[in-house]
C-alpha atoms as a PDB file:
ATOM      1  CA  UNK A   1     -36.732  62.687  74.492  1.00  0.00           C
ATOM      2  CA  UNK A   2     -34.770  59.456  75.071  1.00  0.00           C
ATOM      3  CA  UNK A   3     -33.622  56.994  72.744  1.00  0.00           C
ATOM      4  CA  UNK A   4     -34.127  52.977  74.073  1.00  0.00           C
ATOM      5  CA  UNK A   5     -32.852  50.191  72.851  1.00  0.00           C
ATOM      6  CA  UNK A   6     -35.041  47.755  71.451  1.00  0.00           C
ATOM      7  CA  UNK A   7     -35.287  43.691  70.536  1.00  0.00           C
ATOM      8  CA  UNK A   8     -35.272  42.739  66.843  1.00  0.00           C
ATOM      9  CA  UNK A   9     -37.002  39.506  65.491  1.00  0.00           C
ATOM     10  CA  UNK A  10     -33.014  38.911  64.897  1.00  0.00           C
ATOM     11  CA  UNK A  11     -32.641  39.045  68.674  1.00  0.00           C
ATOM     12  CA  UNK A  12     -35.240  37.110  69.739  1.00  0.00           C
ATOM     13  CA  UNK A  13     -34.220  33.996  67.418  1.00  0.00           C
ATOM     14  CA  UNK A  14     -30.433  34.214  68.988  1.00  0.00           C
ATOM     15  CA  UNK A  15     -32.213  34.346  73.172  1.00  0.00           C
ATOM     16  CA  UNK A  16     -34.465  31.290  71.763  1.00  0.00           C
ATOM     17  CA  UNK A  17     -31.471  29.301  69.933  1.00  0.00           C
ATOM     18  CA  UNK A  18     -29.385  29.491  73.239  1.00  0.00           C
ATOM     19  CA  UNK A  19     -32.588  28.557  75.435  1.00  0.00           C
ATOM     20  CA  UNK A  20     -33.159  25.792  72.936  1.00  0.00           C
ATOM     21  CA  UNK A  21     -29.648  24.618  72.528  1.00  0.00           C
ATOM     22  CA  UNK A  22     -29.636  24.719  76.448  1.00  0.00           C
ATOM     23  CA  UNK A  23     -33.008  22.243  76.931  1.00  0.00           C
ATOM     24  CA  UNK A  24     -31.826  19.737  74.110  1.00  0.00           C
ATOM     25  CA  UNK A  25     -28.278  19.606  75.968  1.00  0.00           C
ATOM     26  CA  UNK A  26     -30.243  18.933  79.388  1.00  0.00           C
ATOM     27  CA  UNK A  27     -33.080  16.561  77.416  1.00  0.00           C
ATOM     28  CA  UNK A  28     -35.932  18.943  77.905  1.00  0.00           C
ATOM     29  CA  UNK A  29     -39.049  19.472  76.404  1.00  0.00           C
ATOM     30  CA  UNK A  30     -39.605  23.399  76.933  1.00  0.00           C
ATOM     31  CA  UNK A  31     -41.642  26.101  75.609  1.00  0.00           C
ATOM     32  CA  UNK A  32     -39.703  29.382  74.570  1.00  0.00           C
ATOM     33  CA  UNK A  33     -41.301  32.791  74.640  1.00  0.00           C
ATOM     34  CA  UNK A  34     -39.563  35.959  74.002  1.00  0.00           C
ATOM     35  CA  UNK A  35     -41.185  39.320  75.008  1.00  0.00           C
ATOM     36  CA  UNK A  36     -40.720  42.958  74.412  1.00  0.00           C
ATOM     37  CA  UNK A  37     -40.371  45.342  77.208  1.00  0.00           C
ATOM     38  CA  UNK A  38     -43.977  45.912  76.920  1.00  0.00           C
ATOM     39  CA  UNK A  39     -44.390  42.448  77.668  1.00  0.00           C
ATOM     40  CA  UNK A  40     -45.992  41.897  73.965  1.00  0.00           C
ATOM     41  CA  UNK A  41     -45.026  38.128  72.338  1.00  0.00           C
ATOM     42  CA  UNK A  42     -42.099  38.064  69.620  1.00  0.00           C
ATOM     43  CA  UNK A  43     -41.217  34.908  69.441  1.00  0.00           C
ATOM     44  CA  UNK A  44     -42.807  31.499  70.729  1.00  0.00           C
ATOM     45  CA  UNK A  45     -41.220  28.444  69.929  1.00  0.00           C
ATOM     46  CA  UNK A  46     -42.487  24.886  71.451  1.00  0.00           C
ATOM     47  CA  UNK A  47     -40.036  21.623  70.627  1.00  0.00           C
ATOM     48  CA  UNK A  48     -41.315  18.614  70.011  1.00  0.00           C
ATOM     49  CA  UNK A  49     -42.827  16.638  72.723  1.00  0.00           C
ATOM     50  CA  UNK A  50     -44.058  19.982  74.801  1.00  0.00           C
ATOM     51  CA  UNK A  51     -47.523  20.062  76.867  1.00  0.00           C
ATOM     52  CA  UNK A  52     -49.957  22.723  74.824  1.00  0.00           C
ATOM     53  CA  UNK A  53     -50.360  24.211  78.355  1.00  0.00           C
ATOM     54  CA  UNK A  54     -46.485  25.529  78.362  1.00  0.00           C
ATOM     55  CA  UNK A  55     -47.011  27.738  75.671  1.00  0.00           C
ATOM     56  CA  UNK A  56     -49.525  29.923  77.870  1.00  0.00           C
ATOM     57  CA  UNK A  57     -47.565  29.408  80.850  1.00  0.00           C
ATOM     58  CA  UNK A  58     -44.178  30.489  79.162  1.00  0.00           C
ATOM     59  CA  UNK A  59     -45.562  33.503  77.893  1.00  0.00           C
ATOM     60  CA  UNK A  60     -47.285  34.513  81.209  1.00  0.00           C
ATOM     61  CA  UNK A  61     -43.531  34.027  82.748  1.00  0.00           C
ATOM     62  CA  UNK A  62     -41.870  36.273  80.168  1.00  0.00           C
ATOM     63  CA  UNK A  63     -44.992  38.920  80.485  1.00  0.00           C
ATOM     64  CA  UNK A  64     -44.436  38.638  83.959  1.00  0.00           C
ATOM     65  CA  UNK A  65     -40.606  39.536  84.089  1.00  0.00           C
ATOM     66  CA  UNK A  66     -40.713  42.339  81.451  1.00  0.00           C
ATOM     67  CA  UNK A  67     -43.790  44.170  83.681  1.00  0.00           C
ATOM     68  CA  UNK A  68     -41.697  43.700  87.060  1.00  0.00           C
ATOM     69  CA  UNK A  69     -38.334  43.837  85.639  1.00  0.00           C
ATOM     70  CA  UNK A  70     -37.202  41.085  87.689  1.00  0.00           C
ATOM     71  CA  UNK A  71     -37.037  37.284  87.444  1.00  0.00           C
ATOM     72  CA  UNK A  72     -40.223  35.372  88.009  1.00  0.00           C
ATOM     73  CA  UNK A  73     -38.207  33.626  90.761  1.00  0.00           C
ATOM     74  CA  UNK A  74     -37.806  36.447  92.900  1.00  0.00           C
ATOM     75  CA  UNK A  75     -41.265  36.819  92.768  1.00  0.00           C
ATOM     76  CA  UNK A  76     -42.012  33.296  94.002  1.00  0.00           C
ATOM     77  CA  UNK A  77     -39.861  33.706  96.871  1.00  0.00           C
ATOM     78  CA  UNK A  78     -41.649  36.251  97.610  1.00  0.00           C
ATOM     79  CA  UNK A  79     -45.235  35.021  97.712  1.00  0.00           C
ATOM     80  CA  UNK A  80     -43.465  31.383  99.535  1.00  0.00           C
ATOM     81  CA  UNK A  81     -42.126  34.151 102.178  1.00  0.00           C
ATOM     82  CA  UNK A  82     -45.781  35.080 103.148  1.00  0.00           C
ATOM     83  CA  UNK A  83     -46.455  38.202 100.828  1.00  0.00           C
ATOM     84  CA  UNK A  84     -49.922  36.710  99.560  1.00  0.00           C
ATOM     85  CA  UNK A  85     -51.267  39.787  98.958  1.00  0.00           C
ATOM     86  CA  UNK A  86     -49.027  39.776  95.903  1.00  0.00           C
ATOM     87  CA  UNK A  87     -50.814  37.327  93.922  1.00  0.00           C
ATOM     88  CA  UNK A  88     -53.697  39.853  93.554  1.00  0.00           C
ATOM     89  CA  UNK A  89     -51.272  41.827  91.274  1.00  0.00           C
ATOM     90  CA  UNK A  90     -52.235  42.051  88.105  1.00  0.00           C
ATOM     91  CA  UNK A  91     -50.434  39.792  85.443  1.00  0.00           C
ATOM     92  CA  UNK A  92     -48.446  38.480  88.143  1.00  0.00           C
ATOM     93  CA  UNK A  93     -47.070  34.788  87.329  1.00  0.00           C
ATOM     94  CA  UNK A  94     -45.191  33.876  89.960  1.00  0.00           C
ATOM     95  CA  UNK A  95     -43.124  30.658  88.875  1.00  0.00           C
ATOM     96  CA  UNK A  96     -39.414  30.538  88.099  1.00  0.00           C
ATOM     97  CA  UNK A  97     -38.713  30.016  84.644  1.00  0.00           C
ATOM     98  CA  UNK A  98     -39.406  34.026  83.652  1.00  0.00           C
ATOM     99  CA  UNK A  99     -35.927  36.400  83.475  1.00  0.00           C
ATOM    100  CA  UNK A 100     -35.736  39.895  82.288  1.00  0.00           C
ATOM    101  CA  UNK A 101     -33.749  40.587  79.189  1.00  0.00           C
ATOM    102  CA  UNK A 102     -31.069  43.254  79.389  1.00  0.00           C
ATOM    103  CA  UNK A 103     -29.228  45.043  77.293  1.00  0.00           C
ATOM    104  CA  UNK A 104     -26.242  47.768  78.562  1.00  0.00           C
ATOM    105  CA  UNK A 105     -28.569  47.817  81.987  1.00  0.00           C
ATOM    106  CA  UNK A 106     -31.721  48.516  80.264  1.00  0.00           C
ATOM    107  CA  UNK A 107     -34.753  45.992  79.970  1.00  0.00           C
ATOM    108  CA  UNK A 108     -35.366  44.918  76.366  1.00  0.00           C
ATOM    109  CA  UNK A 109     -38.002  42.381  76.878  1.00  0.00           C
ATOM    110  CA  UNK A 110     -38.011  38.554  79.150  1.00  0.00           C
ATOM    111  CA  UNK A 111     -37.981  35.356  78.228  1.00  0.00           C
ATOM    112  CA  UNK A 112     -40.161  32.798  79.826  1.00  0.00           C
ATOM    113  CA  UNK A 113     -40.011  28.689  79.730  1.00  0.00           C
ATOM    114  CA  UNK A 114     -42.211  26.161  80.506  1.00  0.00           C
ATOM    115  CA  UNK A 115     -42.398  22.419  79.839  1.00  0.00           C
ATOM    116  CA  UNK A 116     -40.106  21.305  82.819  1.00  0.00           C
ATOM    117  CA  UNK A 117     -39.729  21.681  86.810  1.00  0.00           C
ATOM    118  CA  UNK A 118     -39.581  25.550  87.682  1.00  0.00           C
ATOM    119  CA  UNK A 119     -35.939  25.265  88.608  1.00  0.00           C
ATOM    120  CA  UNK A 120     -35.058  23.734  84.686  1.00  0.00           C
ATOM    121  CA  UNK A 121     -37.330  25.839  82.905  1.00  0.00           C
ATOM    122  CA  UNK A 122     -34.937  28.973  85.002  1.00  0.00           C
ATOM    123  CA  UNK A 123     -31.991  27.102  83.928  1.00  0.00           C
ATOM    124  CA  UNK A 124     -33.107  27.929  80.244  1.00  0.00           C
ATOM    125  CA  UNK A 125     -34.319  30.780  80.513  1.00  0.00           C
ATOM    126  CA  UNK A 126     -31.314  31.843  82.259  1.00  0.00           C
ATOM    127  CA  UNK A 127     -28.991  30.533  78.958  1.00  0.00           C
ATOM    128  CA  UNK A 128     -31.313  32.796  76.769  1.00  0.00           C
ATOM    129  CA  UNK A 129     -31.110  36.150  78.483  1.00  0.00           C
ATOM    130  CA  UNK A 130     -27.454  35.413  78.538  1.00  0.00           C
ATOM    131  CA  UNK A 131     -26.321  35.774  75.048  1.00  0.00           C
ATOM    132  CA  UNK A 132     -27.965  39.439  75.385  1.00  0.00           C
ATOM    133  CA  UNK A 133     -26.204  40.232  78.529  1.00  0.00           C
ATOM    134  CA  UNK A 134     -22.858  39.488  76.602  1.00  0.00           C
ATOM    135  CA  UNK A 135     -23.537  41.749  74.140  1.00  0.00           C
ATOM    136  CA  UNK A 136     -23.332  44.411  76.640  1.00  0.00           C
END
């Protein structure tokens, strides 16, 4: 047997207060969702002003890095290099704004952001998975 590290509500408030202290410093309206490593919903948190639509997009992003352990930008580039056949992957949400969450080199969960252009909701997202990485 092994023994895994694992995101507490406690840790999913902390990613979302940097994401959100992150979009109010840059003036954006943003969706926040934090995701286990299963890719199951924590923590969704929508400020004021936010599109309805963001809070299914954000969580598809955060699903979307915890199943392919990778950010949801890498993906993008991927499909915008010709790999099509990609977006018949299951779950598959390929729009920056997703980034795994690790902790000591181990996937804990993602976060995912919506509400902005790709590149600014990856700029939050980015701030979130952060404060975990430190921890390291």
């Amino acid at each position: 047997m092994q023994t895994k590290f694992a995101l507490t509500l406690a840790d999913a408030r902390r990613i979302a207060e940097a994401a959100e202290a992150k979009a109010r410093e840059s003036g954006w309206n943003v969706v926040i969702a934090i995701v286990d490593d299963g890719g199951h919903l924590m923590l969704l948190q929508r400020l004021d002003g936010t599109q309805p639509a963001s809070s299914e997009i954000a969580t598809a992003k955060a699903r979307t890095a915890a199943l392919f352990k990778r950010p949801t930008k890498a993906l993008e580039e991927a499909v915008a290099s010709g790999r099509t056949a990609m977006l018949a992957l299951p779950g598959l949400t390929p729009v920056e704004g997703g980034a795994p969450i690790l902790y000591r080199g181990e996937l804990v969960g993602a976060i995912g952001v919506s509400g902005v252009q790709s590149f600014q909701d990856g700029i939050v997202a980015a701030a979130g998975a952060a404060i975990v990485a430190e921890d390291s």
